[in-house]
PDB file of N, CA and C in Angstrom:
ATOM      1  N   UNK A   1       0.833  -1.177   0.000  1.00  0.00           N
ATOM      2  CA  UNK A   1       0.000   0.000   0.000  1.00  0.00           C
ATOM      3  C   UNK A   1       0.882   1.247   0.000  1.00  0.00           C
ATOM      4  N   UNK A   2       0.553   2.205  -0.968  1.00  0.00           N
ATOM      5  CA  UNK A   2       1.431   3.258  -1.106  1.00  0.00           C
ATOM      6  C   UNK A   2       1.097   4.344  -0.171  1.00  0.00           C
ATOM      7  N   UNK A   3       1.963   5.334   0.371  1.00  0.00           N
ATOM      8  CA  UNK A   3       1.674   6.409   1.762  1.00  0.00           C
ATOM      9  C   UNK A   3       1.215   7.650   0.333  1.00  0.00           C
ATOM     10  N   UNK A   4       0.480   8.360   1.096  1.00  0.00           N
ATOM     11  CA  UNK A   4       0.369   9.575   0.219  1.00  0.00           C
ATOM     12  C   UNK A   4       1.393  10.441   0.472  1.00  0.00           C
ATOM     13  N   UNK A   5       1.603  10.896  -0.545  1.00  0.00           N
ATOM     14  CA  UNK A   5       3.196  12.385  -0.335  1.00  0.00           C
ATOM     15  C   UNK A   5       3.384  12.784   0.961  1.00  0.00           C
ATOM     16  N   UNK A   6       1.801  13.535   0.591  1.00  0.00           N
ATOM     17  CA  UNK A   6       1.650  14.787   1.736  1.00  0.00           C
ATOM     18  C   UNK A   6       1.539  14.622   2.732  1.00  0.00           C
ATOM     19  N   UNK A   7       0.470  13.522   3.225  1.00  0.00           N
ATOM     20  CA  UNK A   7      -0.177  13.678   4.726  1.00  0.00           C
ATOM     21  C   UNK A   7       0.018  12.729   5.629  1.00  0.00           C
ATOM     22  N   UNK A   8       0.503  11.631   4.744  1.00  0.00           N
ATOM     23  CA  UNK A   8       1.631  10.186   5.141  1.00  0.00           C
ATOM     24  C   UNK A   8       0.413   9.165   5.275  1.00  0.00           C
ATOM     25  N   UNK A   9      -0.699   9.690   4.932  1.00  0.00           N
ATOM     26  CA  UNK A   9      -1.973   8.370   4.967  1.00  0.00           C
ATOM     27  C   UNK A   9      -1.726   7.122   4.057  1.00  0.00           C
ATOM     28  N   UNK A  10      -1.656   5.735   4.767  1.00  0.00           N
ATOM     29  CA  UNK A  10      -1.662   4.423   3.399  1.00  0.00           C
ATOM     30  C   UNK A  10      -3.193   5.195   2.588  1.00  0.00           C
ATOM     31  N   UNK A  11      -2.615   4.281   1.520  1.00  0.00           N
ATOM     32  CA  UNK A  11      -3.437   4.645   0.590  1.00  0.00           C
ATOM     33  C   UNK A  11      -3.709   3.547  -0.086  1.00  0.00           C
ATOM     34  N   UNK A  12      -5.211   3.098  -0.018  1.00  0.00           N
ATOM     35  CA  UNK A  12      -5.514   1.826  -1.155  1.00  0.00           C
ATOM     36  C   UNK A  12      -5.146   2.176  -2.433  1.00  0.00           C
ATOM     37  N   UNK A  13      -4.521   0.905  -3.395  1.00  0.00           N
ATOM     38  CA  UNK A  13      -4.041   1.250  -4.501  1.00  0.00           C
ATOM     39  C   UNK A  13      -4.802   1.953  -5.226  1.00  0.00           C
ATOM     40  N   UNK A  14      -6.342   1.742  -5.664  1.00  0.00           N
ATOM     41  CA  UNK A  14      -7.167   1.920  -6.608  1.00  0.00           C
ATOM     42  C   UNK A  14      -8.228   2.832  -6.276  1.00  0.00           C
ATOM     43  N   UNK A  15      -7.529   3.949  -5.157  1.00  0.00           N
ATOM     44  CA  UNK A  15      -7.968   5.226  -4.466  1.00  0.00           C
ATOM     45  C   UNK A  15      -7.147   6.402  -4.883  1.00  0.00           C
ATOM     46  N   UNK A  16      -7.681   7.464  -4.890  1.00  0.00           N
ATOM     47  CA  UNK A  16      -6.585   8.750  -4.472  1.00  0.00           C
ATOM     48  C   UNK A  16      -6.470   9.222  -6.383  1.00  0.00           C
ATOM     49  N   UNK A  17      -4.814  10.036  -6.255  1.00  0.00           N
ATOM     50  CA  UNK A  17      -4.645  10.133  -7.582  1.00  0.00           C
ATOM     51  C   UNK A  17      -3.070   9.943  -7.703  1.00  0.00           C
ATOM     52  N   UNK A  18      -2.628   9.385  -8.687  1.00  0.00           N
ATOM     53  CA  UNK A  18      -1.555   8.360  -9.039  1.00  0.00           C
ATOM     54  C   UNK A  18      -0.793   9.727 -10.074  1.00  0.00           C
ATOM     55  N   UNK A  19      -0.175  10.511  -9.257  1.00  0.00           N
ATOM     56  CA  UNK A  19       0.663  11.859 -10.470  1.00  0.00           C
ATOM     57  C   UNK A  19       1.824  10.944 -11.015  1.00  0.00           C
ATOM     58  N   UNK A  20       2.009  10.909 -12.056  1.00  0.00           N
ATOM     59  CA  UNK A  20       3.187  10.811 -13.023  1.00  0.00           C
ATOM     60  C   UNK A  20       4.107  11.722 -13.208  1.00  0.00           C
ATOM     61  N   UNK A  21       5.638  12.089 -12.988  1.00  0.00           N
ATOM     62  CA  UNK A  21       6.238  13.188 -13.550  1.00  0.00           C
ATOM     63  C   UNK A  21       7.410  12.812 -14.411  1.00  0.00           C
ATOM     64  N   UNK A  22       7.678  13.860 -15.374  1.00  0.00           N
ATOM     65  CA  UNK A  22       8.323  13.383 -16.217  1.00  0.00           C
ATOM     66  C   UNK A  22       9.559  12.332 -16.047  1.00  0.00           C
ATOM     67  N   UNK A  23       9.781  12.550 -15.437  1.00  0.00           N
ATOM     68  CA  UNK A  23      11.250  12.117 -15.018  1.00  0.00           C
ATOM     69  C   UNK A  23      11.273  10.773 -14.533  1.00  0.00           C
ATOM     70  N   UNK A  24       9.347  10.081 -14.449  1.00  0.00           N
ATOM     71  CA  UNK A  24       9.807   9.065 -14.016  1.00  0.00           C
ATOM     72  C   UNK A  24       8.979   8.827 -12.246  1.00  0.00           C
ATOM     73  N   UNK A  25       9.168   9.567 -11.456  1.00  0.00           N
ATOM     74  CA  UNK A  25       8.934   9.419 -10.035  1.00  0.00           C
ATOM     75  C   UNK A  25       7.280   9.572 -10.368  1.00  0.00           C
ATOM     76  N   UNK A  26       6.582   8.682  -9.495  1.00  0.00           N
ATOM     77  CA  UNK A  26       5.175   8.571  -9.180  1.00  0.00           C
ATOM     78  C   UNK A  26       4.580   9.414  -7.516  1.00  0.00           C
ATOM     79  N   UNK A  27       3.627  10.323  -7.708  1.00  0.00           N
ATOM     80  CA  UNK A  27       3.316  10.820  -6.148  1.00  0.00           C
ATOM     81  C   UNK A  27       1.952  10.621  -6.099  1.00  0.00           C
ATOM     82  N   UNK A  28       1.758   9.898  -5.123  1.00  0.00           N
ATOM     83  CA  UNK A  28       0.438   9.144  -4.699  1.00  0.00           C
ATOM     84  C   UNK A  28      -0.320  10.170  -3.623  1.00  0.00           C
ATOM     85  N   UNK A  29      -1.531  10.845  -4.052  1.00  0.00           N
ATOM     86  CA  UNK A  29      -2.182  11.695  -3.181  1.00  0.00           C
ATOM     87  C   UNK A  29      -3.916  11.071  -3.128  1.00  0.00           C
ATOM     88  N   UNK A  30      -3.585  11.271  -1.273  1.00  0.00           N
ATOM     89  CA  UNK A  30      -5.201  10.415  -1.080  1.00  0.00           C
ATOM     90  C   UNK A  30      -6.200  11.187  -1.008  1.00  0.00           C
ATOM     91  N   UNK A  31      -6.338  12.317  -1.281  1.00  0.00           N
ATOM     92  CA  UNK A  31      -7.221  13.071  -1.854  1.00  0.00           C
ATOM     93  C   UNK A  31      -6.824  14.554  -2.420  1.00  0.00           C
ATOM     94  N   UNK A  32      -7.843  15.369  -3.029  1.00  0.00           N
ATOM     95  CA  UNK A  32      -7.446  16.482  -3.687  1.00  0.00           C
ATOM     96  C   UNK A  32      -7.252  17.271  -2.505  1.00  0.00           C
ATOM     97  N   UNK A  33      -7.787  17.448  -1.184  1.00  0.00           N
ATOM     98  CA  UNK A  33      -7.228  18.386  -0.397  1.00  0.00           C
ATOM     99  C   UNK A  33      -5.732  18.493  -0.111  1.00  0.00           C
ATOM    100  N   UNK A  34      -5.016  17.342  -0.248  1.00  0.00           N
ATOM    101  CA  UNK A  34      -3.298  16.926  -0.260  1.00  0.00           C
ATOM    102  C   UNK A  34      -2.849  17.365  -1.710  1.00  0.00           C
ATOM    103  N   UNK A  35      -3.723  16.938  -2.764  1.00  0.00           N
ATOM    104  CA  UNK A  35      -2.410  17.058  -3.872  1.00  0.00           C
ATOM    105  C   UNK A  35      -3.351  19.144  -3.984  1.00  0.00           C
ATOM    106  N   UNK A  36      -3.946  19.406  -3.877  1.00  0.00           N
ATOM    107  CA  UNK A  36      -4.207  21.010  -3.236  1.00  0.00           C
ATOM    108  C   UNK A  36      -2.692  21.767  -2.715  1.00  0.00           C
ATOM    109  N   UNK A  37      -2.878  20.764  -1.666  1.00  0.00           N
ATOM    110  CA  UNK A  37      -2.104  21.735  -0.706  1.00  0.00           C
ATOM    111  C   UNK A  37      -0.331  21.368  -1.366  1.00  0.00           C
ATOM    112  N   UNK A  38       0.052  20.412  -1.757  1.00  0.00           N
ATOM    113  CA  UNK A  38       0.927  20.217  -2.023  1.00  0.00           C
ATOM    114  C   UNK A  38       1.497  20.485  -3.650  1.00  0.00           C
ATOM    115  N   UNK A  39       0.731  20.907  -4.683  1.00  0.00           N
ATOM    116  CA  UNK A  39       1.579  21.004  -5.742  1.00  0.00           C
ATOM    117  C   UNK A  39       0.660  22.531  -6.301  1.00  0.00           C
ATOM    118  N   UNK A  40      -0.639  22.692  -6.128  1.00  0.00           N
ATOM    119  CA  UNK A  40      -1.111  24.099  -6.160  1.00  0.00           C
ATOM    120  C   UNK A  40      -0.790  25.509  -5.167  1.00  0.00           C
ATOM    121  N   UNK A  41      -0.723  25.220  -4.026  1.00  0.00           N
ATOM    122  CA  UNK A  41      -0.543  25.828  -3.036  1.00  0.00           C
ATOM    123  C   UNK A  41       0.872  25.990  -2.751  1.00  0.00           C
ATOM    124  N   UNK A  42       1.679  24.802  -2.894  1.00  0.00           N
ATOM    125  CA  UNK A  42       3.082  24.762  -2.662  1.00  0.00           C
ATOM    126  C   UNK A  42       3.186  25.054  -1.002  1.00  0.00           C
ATOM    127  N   UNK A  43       2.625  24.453   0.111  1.00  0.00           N
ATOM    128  CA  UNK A  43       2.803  24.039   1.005  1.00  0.00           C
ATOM    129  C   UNK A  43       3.148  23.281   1.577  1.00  0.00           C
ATOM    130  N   UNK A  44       4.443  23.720   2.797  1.00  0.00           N
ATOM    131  CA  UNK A  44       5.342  22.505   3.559  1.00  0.00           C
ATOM    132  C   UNK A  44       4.316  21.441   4.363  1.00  0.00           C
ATOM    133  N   UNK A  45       4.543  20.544   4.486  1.00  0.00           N
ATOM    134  CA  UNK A  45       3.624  19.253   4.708  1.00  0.00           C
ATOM    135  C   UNK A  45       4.220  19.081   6.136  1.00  0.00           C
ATOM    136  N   UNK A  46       5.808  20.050   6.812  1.00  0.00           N
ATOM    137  CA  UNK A  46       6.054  19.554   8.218  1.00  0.00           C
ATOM    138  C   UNK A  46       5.455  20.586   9.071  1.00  0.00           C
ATOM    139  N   UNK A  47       4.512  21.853   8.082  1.00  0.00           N
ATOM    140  CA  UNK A  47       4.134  23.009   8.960  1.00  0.00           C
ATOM    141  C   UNK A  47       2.915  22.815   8.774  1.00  0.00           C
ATOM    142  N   UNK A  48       1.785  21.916   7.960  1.00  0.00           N
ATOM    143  CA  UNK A  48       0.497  21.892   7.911  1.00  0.00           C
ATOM    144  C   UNK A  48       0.317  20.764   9.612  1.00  0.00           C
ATOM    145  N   UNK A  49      -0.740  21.047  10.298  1.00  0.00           N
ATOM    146  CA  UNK A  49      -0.880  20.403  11.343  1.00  0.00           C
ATOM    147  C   UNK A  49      -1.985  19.223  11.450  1.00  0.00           C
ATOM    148  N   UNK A  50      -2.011  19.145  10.665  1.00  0.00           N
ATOM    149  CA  UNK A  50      -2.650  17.461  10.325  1.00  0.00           C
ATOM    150  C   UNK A  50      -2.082  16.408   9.095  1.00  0.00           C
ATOM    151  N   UNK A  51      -0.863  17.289   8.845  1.00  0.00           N
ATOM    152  CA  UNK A  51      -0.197  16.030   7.984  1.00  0.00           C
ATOM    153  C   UNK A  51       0.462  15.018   9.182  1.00  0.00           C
ATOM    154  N   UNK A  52       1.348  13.663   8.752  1.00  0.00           N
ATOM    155  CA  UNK A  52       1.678  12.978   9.595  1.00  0.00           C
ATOM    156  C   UNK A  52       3.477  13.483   9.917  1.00  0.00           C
ATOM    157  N   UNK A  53       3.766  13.779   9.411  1.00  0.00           N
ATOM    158  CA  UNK A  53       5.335  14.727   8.779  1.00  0.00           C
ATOM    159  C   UNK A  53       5.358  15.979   9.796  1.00  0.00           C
ATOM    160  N   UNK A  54       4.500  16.164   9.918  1.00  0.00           N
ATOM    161  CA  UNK A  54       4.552  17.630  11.558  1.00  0.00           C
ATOM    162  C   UNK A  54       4.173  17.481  12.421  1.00  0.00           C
ATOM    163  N   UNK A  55       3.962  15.719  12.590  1.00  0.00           N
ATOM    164  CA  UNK A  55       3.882  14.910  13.919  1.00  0.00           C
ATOM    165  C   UNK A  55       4.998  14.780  14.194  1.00  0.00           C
ATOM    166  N   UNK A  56       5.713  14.089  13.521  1.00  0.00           N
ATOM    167  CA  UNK A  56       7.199  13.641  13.242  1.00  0.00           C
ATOM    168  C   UNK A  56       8.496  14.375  13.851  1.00  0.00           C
ATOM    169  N   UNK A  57       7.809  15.686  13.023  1.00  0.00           N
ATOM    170  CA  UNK A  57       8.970  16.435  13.692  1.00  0.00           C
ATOM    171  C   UNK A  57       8.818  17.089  14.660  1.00  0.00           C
ATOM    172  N   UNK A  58       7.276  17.450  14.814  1.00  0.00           N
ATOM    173  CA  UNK A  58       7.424  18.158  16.474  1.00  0.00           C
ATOM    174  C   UNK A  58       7.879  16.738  17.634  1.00  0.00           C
ATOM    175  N   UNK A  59       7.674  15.525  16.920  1.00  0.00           N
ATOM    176  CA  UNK A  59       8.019  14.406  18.507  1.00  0.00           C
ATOM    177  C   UNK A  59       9.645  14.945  18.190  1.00  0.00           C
ATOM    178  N   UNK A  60      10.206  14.993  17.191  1.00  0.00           N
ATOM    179  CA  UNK A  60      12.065  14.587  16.992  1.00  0.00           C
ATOM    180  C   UNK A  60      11.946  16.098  17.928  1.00  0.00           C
ATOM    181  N   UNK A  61      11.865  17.607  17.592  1.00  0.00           N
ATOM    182  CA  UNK A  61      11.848  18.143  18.647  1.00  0.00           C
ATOM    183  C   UNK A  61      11.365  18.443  20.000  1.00  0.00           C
ATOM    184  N   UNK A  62      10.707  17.527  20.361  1.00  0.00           N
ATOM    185  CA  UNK A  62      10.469  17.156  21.750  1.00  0.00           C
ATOM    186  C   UNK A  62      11.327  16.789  22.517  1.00  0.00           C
ATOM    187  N   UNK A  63      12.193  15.697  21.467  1.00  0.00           N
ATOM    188  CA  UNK A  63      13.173  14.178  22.038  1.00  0.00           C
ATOM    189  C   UNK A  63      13.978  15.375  22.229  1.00  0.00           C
ATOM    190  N   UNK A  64      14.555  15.981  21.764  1.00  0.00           N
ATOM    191  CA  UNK A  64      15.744  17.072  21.351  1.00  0.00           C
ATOM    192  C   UNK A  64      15.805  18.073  22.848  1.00  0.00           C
ATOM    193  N   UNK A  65      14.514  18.735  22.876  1.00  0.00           N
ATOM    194  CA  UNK A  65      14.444  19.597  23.757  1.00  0.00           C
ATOM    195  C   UNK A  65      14.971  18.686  25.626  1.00  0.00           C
ATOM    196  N   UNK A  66      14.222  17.806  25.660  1.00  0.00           N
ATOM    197  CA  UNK A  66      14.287  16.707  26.714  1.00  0.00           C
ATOM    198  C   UNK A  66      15.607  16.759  26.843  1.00  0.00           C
ATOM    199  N   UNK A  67      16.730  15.709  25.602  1.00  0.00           N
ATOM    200  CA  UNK A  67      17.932  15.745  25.781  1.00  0.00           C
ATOM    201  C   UNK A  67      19.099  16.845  26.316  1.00  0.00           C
ATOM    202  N   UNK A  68      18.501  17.941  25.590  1.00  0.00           N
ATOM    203  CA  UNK A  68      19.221  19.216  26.197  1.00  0.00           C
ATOM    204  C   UNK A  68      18.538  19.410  27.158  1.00  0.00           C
ATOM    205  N   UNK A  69      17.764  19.273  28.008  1.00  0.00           N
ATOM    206  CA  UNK A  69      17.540  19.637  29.601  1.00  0.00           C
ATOM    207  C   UNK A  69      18.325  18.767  30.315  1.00  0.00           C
ATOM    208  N   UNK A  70      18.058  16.997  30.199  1.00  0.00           N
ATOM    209  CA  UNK A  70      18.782  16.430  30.976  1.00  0.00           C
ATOM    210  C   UNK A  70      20.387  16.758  30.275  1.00  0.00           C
ATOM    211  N   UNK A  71      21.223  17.006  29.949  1.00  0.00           N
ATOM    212  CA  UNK A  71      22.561  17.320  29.667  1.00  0.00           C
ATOM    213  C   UNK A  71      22.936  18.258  30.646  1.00  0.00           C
ATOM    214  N   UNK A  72      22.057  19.860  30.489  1.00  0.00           N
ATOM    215  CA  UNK A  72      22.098  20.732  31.278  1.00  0.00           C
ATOM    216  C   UNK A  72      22.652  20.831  32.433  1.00  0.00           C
ATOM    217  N   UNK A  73      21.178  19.875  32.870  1.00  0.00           N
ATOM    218  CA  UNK A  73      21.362  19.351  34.403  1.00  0.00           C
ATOM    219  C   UNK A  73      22.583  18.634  34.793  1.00  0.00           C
ATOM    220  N   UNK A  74      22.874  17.815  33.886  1.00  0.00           N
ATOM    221  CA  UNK A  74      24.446  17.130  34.369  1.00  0.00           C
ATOM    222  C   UNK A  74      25.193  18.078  34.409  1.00  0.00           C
ATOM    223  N   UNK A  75      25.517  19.060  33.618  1.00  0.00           N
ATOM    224  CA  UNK A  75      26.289  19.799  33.609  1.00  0.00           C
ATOM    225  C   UNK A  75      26.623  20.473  34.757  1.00  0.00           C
ATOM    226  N   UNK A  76      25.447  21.178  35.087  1.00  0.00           N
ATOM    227  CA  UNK A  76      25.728  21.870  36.140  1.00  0.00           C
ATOM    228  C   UNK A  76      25.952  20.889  38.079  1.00  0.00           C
ATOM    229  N   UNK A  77      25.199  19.683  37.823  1.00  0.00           N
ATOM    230  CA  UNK A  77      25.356  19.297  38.548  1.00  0.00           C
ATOM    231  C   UNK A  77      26.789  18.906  38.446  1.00  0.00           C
ATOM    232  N   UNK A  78      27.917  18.357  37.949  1.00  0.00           N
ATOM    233  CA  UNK A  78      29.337  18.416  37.785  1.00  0.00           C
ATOM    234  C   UNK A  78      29.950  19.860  38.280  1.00  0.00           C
ATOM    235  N   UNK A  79      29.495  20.915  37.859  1.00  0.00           N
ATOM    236  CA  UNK A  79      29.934  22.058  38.211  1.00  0.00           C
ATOM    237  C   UNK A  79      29.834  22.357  40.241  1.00  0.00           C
ATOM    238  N   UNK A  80      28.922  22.067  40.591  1.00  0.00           N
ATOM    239  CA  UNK A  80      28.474  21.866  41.750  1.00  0.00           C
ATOM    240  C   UNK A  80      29.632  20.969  42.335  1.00  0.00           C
ATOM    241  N   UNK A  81      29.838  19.662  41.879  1.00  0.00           N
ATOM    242  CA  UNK A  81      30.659  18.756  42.398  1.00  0.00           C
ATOM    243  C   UNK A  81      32.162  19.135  42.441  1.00  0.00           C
ATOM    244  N   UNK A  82      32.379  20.227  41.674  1.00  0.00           N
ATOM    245  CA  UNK A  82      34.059  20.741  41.363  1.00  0.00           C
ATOM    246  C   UNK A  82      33.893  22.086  42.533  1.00  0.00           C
ATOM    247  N   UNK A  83      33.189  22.487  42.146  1.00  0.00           N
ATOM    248  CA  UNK A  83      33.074  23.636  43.733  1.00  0.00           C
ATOM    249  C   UNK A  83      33.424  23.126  44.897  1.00  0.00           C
ATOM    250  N   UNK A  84      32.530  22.175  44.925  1.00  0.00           N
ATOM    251  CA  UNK A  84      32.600  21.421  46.459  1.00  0.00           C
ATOM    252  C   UNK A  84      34.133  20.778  46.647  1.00  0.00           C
ATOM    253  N   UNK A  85      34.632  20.488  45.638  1.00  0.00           N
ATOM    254  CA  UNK A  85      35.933  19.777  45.974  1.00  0.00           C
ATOM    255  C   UNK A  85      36.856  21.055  45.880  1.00  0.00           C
ATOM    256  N   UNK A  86      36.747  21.868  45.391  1.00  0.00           N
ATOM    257  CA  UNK A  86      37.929  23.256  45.488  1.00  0.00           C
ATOM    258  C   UNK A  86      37.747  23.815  47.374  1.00  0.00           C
ATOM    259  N   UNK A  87      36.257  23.772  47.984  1.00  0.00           N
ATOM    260  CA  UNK A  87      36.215  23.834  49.101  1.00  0.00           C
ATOM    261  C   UNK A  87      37.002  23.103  49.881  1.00  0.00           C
TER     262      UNK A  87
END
């Protein structure tokens, strides 16, 4: 089952619309509101908020943000531990 471009939905084969481009590459859109937003409109698919692609990346910056807090915290907690031993 092919994902649609845009919105990352499977897509039954003999659904949607099957774009051809010259060159060869096929883009599978599961409905006209996707191939809309994506080849008329020329809209990013990681800033529309119901594609699956700006799920994606707001979790990867979630993970991201998390990691740099706990780092932080080590950090400074090490810093703490070198004080105490210069005491």
């Amino acid at each position: 089952m092919p994902k649609c471009v845009f919105c990352g939905k499977d897509e039954l084969s003999f659904k949607g619309t099957h774009l051809v481009l010259n060159e060869g590459s096929v883009l599978y859109f599961c409905s006209s509101k996707c191939q809309k937003n994506a080849r008329k409109l020329k809209r990013d698919k990681r800033k529309v908020r119901w594609s699956e692609a700006f799920h994606e990346t707001r979790e990867k910056a979630r993970v991201r943000a998390e990691a740099k807090k706990e780092s932080e915290k080590e950090v400074k907690e090490e810093k703490k531990e070198v004080k105490k031993k210069k005491k």
